[in-house]
C-alpha atoms as a PDB file:
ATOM      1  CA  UNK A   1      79.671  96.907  97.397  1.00  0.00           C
ATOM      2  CA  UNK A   2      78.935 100.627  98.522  1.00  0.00           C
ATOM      3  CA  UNK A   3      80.603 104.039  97.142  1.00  0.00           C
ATOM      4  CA  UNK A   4      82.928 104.551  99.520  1.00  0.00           C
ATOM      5  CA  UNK A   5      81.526 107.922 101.229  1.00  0.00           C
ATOM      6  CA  UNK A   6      81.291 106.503 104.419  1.00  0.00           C
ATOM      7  CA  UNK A   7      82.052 103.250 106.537  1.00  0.00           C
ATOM      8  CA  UNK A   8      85.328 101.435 106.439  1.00  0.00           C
ATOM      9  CA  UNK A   9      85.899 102.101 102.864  1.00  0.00           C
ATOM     10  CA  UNK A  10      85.823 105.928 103.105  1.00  0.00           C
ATOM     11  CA  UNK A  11      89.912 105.956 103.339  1.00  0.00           C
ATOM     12  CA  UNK A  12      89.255 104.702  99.541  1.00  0.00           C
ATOM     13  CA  UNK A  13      87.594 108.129  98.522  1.00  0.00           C
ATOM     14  CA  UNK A  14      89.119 110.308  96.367  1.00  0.00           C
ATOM     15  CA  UNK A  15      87.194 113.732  95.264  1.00  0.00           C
ATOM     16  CA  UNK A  16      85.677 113.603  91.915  1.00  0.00           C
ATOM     17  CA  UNK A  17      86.288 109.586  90.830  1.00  0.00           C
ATOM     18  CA  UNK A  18      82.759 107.323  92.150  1.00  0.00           C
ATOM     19  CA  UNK A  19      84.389 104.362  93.642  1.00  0.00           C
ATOM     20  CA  UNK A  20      82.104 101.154  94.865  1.00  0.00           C
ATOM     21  CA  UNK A  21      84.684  99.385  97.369  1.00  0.00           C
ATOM     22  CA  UNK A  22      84.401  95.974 100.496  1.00  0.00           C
ATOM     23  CA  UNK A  23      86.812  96.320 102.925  1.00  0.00           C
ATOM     24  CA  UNK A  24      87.170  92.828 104.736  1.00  0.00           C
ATOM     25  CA  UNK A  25      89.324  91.336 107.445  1.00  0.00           C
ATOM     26  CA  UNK A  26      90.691  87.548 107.283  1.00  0.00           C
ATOM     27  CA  UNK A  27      91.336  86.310 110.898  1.00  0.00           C
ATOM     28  CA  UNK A  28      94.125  83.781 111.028  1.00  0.00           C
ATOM     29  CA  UNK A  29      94.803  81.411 113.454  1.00  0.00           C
ATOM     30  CA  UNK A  30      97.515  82.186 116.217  1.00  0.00           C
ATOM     31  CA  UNK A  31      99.777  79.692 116.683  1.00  0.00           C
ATOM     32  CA  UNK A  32     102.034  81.892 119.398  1.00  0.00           C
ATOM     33  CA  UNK A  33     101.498  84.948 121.140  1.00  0.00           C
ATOM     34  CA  UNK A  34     103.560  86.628 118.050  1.00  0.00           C
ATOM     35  CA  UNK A  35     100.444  85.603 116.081  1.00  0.00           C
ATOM     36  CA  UNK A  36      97.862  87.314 117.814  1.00  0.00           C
ATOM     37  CA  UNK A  37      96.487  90.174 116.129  1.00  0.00           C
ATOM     38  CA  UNK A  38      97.921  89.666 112.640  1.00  0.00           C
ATOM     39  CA  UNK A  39      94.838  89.219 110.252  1.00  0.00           C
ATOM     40  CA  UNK A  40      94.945  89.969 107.209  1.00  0.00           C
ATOM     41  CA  UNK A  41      93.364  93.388 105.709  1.00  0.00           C
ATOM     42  CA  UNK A  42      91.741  93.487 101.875  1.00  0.00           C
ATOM     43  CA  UNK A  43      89.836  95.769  99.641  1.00  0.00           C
ATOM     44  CA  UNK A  44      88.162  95.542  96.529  1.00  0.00           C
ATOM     45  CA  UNK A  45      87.145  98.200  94.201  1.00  0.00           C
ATOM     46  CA  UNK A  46      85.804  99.407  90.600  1.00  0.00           C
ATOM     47  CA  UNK A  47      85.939 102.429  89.507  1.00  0.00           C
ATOM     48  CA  UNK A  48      83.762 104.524  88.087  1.00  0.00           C
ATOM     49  CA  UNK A  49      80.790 103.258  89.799  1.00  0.00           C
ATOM     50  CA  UNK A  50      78.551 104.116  86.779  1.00  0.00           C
ATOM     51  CA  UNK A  51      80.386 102.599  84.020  1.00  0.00           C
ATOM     52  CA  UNK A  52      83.215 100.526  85.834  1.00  0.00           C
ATOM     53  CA  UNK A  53      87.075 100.714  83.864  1.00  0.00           C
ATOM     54  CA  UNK A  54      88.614  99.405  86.620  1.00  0.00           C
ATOM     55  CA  UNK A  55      88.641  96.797  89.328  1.00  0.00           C
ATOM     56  CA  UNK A  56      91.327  96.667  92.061  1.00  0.00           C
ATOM     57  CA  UNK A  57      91.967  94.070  94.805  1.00  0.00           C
ATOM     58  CA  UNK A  58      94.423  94.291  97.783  1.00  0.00           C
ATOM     59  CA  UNK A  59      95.524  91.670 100.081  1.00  0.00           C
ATOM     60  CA  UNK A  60      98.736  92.828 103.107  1.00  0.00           C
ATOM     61  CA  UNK A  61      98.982  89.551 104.578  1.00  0.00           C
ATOM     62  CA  UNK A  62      99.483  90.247 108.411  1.00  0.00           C
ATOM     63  CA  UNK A  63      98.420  93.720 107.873  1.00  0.00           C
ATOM     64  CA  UNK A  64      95.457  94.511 110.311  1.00  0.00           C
ATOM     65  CA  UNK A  65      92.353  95.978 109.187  1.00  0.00           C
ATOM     66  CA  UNK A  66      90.890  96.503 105.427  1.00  0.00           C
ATOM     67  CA  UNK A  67      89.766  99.841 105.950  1.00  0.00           C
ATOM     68  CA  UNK A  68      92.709 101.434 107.870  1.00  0.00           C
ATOM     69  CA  UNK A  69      95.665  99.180 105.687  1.00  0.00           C
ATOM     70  CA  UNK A  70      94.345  97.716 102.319  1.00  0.00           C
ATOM     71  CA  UNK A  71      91.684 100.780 101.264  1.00  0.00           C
ATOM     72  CA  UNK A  72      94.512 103.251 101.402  1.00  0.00           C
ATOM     73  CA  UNK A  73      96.735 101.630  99.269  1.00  0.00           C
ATOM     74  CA  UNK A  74      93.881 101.153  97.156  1.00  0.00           C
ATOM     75  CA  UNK A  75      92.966 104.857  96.655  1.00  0.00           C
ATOM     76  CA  UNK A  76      97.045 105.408  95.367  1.00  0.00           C
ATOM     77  CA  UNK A  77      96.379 102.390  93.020  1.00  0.00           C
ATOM     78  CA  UNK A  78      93.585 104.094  91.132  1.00  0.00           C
ATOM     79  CA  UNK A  79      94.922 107.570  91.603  1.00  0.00           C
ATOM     80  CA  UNK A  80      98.159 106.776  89.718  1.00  0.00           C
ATOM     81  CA  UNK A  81      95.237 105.434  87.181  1.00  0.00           C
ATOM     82  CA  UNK A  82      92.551 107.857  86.704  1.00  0.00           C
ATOM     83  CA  UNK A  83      94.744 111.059  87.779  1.00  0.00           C
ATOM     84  CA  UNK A  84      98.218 110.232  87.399  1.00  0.00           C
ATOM     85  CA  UNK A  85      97.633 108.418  83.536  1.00  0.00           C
ATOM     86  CA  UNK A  86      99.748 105.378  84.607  1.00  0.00           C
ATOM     87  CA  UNK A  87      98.752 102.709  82.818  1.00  0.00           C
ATOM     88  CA  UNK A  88      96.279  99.837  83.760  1.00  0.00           C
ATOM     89  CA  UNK A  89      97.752  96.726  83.179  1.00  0.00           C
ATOM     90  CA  UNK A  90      95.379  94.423  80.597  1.00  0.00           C
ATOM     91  CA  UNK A  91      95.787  90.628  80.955  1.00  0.00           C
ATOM     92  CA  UNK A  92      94.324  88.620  77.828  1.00  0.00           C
ATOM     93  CA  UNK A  93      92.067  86.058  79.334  1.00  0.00           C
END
C-alpha cells in the first residue's frame, strides 16, 4: 500500500489525514454483451498512515474501476470518521 498522493488512489486523498490505500479491479467473466465491461472496482485503506485507527474496504460489484468508483466512496467513509466524528463501528472478534 502507498499514501495516496498520487496514482489511482489519489481520489482517496483528503488534506491533512495520511492515508495508505490499493485500488484494484476484479474482471468478471461476460456471459452476454450486457456483461462486458462490468468489473468490479475496490479499495482498501488505513488511516493514519503512521499509527493506523482505521482500516476501510470497498467493494461496488459491477462498478468499473477502483480508483475512479471505490476510492471515492472511500475518502467520504473516513471523512465522516476523522472530520465529521461519526462513529467507527468496533466488532468484538
Amino acid at each position: 500500500m502507498a499514501v495516496v498522493n498520487e496514482g489511482t488512489g489519489v481520489e482517496a486523498r483528503i488534506p491533512g489525514l495520511d492515508i495508505a490505500g490499493k485500488t484494484g479491479t476484479a474482471q468478471t467473466v461476460a456471459n452476454s454483451r450486457a456483461d462486458r465491461g462490468q468489473d468490479h472496482a475496490w479499495f482498501a485503506a488505513f488511516a493514519p498512515v503512521r499509527d493506523p485507527e482505521v482500516v476501510v474496504v470497498v467493494l461496488v460489484e459491477r462498478g468499473g474501476k477502483g480508483g475512479q468508483v471505490a476510492a471515492p466512496i472511500a475518502r467520504k467513509i473516513l471523512n465522516a470518521i476523522f472530520f465529521e466524528k461519526v462513529a467507527a463501528v468496533e466488532i468484538a472478534g
